[in-house]
N, C-alpha and C. Protein backbone atom coordinates (compact mmCIF):
# COMPACT_ATOMS: atom_id res chain seq x y z
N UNK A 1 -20.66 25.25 -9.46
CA UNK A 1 -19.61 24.59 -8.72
C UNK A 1 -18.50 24.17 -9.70
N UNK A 2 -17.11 24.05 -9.35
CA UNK A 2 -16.08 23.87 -10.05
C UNK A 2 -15.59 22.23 -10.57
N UNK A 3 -15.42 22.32 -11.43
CA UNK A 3 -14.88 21.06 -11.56
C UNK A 3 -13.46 20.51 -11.38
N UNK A 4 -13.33 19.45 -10.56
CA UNK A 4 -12.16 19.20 -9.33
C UNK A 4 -11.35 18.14 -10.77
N UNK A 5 -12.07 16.93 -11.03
CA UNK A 5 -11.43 16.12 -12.12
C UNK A 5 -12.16 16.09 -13.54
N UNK A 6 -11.70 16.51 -14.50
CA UNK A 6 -12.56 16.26 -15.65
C UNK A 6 -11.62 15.43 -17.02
N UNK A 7 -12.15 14.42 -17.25
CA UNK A 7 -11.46 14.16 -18.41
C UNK A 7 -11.92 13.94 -20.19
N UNK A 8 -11.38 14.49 -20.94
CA UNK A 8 -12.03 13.88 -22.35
C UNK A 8 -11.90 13.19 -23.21
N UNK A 9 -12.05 12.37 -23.10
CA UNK A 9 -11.60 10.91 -24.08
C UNK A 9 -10.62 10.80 -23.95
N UNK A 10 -10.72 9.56 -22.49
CA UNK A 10 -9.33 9.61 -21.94
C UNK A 10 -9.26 7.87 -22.66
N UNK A 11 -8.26 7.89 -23.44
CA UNK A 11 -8.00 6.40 -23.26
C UNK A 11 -6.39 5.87 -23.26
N UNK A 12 -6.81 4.32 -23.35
CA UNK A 12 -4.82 3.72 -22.83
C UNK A 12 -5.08 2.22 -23.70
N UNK A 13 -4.32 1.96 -24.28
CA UNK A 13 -3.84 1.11 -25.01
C UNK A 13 -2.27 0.49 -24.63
N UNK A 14 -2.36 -0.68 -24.21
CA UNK A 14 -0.94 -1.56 -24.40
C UNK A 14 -1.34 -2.77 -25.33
N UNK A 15 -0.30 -2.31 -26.68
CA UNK A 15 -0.09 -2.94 -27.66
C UNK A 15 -1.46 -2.70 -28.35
N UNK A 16 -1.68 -3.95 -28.62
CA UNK A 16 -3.17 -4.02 -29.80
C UNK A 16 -4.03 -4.32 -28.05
N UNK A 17 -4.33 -4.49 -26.93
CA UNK A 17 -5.05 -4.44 -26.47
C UNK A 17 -5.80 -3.18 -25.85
N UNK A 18 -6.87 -2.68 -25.67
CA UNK A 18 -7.44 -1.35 -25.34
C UNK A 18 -8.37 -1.72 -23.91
N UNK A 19 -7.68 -0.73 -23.14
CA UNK A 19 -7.96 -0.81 -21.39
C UNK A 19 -8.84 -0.12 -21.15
N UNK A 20 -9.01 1.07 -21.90
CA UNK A 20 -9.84 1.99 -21.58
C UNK A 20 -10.06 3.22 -22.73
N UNK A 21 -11.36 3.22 -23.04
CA UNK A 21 -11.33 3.66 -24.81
C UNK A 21 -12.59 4.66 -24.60
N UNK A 22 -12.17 5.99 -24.51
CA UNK A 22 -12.89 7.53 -24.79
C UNK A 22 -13.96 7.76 -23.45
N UNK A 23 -13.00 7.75 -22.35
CA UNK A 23 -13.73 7.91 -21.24
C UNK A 23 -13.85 9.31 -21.10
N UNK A 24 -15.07 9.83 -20.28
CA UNK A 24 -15.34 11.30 -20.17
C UNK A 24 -16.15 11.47 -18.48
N UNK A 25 -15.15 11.94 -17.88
CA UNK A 25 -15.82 12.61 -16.50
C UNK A 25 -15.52 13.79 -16.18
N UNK A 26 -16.50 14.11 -15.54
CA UNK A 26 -16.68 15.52 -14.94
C UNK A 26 -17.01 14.99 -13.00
N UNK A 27 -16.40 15.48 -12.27
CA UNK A 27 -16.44 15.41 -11.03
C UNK A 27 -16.38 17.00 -10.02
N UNK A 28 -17.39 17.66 -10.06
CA UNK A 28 -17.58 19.08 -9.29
C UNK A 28 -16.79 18.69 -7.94
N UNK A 29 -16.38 19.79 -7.21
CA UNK A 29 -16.00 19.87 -5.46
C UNK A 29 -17.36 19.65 -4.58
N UNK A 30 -17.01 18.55 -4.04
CA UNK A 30 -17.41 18.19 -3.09
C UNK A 30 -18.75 16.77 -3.39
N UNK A 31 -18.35 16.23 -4.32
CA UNK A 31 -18.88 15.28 -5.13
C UNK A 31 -17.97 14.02 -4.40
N UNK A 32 -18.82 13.12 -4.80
CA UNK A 32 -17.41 11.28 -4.60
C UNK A 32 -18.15 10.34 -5.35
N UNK A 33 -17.31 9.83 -5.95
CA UNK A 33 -16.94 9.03 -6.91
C UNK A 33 -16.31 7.68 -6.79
N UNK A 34 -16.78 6.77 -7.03
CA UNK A 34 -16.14 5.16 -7.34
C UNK A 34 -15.97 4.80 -8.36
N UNK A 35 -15.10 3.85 -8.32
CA UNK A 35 -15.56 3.07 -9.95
C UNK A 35 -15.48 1.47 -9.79
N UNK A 36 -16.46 1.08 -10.29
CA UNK A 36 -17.00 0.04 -9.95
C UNK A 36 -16.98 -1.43 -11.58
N UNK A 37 -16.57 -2.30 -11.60
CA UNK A 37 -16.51 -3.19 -12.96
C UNK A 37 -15.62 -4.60 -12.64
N UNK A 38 -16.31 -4.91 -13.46
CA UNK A 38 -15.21 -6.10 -13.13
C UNK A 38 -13.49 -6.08 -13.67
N UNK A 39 -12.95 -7.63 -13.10
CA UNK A 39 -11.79 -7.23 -13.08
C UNK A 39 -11.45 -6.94 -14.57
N UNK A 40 -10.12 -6.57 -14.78
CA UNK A 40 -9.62 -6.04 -16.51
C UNK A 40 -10.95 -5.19 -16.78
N UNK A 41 -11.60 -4.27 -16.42
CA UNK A 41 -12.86 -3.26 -17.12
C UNK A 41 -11.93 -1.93 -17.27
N UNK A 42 -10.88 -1.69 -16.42
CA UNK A 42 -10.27 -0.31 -16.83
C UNK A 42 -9.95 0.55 -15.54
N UNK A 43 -10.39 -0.18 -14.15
CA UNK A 43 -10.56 1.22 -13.29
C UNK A 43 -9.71 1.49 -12.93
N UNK A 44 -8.33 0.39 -12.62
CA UNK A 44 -6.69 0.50 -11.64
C UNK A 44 -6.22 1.36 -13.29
N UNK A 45 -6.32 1.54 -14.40
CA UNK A 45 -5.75 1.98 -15.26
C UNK A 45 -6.26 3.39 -15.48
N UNK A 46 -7.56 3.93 -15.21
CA UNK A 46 -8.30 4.87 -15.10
C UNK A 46 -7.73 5.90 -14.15
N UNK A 47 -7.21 5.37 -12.72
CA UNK A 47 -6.74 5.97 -11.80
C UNK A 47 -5.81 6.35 -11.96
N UNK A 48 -4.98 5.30 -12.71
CA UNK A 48 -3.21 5.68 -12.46
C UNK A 48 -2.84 6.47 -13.46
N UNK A 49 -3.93 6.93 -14.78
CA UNK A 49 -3.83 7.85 -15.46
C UNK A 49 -3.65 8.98 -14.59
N UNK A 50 -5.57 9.41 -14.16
CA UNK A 50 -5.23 10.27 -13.47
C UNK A 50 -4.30 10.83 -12.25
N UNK A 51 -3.44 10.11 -11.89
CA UNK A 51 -2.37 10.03 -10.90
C UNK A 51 -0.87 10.34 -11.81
N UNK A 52 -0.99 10.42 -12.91
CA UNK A 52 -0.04 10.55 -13.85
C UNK A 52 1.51 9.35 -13.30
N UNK A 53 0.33 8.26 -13.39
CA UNK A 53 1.58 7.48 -12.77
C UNK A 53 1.67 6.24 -14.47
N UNK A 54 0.98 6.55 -15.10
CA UNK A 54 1.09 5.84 -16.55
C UNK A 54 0.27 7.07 -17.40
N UNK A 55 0.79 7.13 -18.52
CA UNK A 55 0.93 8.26 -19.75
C UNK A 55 -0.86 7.19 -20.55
N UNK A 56 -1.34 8.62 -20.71
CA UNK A 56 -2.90 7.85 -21.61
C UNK A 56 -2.55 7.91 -23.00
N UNK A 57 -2.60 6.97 -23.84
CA UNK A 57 -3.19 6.65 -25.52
C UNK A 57 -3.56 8.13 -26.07
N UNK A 58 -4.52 8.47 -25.69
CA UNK A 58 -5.35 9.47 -26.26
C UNK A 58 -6.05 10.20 -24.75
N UNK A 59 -6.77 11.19 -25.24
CA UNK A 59 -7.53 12.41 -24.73
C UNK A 59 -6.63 13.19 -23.66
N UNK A 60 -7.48 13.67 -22.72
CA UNK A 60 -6.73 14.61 -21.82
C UNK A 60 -7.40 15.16 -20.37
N UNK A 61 -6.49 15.16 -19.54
CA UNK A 61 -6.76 15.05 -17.97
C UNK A 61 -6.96 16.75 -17.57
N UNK A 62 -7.82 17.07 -16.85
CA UNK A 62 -7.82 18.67 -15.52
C UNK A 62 -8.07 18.14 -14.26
N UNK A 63 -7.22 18.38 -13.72
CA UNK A 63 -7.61 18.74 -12.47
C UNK A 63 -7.24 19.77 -11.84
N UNK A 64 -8.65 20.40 -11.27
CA UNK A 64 -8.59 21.42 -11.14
C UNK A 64 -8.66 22.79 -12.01
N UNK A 65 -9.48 22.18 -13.15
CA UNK A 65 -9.27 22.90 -14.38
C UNK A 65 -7.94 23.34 -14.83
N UNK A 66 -6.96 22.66 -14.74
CA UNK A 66 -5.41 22.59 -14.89
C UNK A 66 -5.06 21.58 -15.67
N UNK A 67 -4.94 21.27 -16.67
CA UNK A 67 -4.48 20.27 -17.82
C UNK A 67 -3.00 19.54 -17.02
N UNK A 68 -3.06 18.41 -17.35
CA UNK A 68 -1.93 17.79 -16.17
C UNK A 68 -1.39 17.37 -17.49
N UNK A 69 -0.16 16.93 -17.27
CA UNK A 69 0.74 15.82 -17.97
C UNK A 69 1.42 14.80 -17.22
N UNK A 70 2.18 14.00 -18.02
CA UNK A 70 2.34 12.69 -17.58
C UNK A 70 3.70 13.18 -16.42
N UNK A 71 3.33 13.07 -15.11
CA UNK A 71 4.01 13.26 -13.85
C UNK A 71 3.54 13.38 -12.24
N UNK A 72 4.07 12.77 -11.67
CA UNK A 72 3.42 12.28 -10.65
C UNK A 72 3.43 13.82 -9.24
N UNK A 73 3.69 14.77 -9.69
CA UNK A 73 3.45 16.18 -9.48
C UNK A 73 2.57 16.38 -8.59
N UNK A 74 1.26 15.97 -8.87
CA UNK A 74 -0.11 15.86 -8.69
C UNK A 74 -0.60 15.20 -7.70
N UNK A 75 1.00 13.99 -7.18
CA UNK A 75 0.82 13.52 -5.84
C UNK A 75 0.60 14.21 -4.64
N UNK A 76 1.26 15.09 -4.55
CA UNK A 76 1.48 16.28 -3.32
C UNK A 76 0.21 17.28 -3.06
N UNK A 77 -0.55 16.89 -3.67
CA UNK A 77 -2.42 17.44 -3.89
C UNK A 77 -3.37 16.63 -3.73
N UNK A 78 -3.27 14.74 -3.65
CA UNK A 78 -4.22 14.53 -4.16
C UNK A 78 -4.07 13.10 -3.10
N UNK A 79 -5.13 12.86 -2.13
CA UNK A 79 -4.92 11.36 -1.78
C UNK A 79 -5.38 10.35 -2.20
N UNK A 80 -4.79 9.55 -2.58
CA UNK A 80 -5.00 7.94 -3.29
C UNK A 80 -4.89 7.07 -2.52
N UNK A 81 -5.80 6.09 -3.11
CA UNK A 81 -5.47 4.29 -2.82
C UNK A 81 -5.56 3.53 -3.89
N UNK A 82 -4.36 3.27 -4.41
CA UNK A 82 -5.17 2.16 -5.52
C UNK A 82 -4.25 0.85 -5.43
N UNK A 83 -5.64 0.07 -5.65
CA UNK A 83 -5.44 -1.17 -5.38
C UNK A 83 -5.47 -1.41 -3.61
């Protein structure tokens, strides 16, 4: 089965603080997924990576086995809620 979101050491840094530091998912079609932590753990920052609605620190986003960059492109494919 294909993999729909995958990321590799995805992380985001504002300033000296670190939001989210060398995350790695793999999410096949037809899989679902939450993310679950308390508040400030990373997940509204996790998302809006992948939504290319804020640029990551380090690693790198597929979806769709398609390497994305920082642009919200990806809207017109993909339904969200965040927050």
């Amino acid at each position: 089965m294909s993999e729909v979101i995958r990321t590799e050491s995805l992380s985001k840094s504002f300033g000296t603080i670190c939001a989210v530091a060398n995350v790695s998912i793999r999410v096949r079609k037809g899989e679902i997924y939450g993310f679950l932590g308390l508040n400030g753990a990373g997940k509204t920052t996790t998302i809006r990576m992948l939504l290319g609605m804020i640029k990551p620190t380090g690693g790198s986003i597929f979806l769709s086995e398609r390497k994305m960059g920082f642009t919200p492109e990806v809207w017109k494919n993909v339904g969200y809620l965040v927050e």
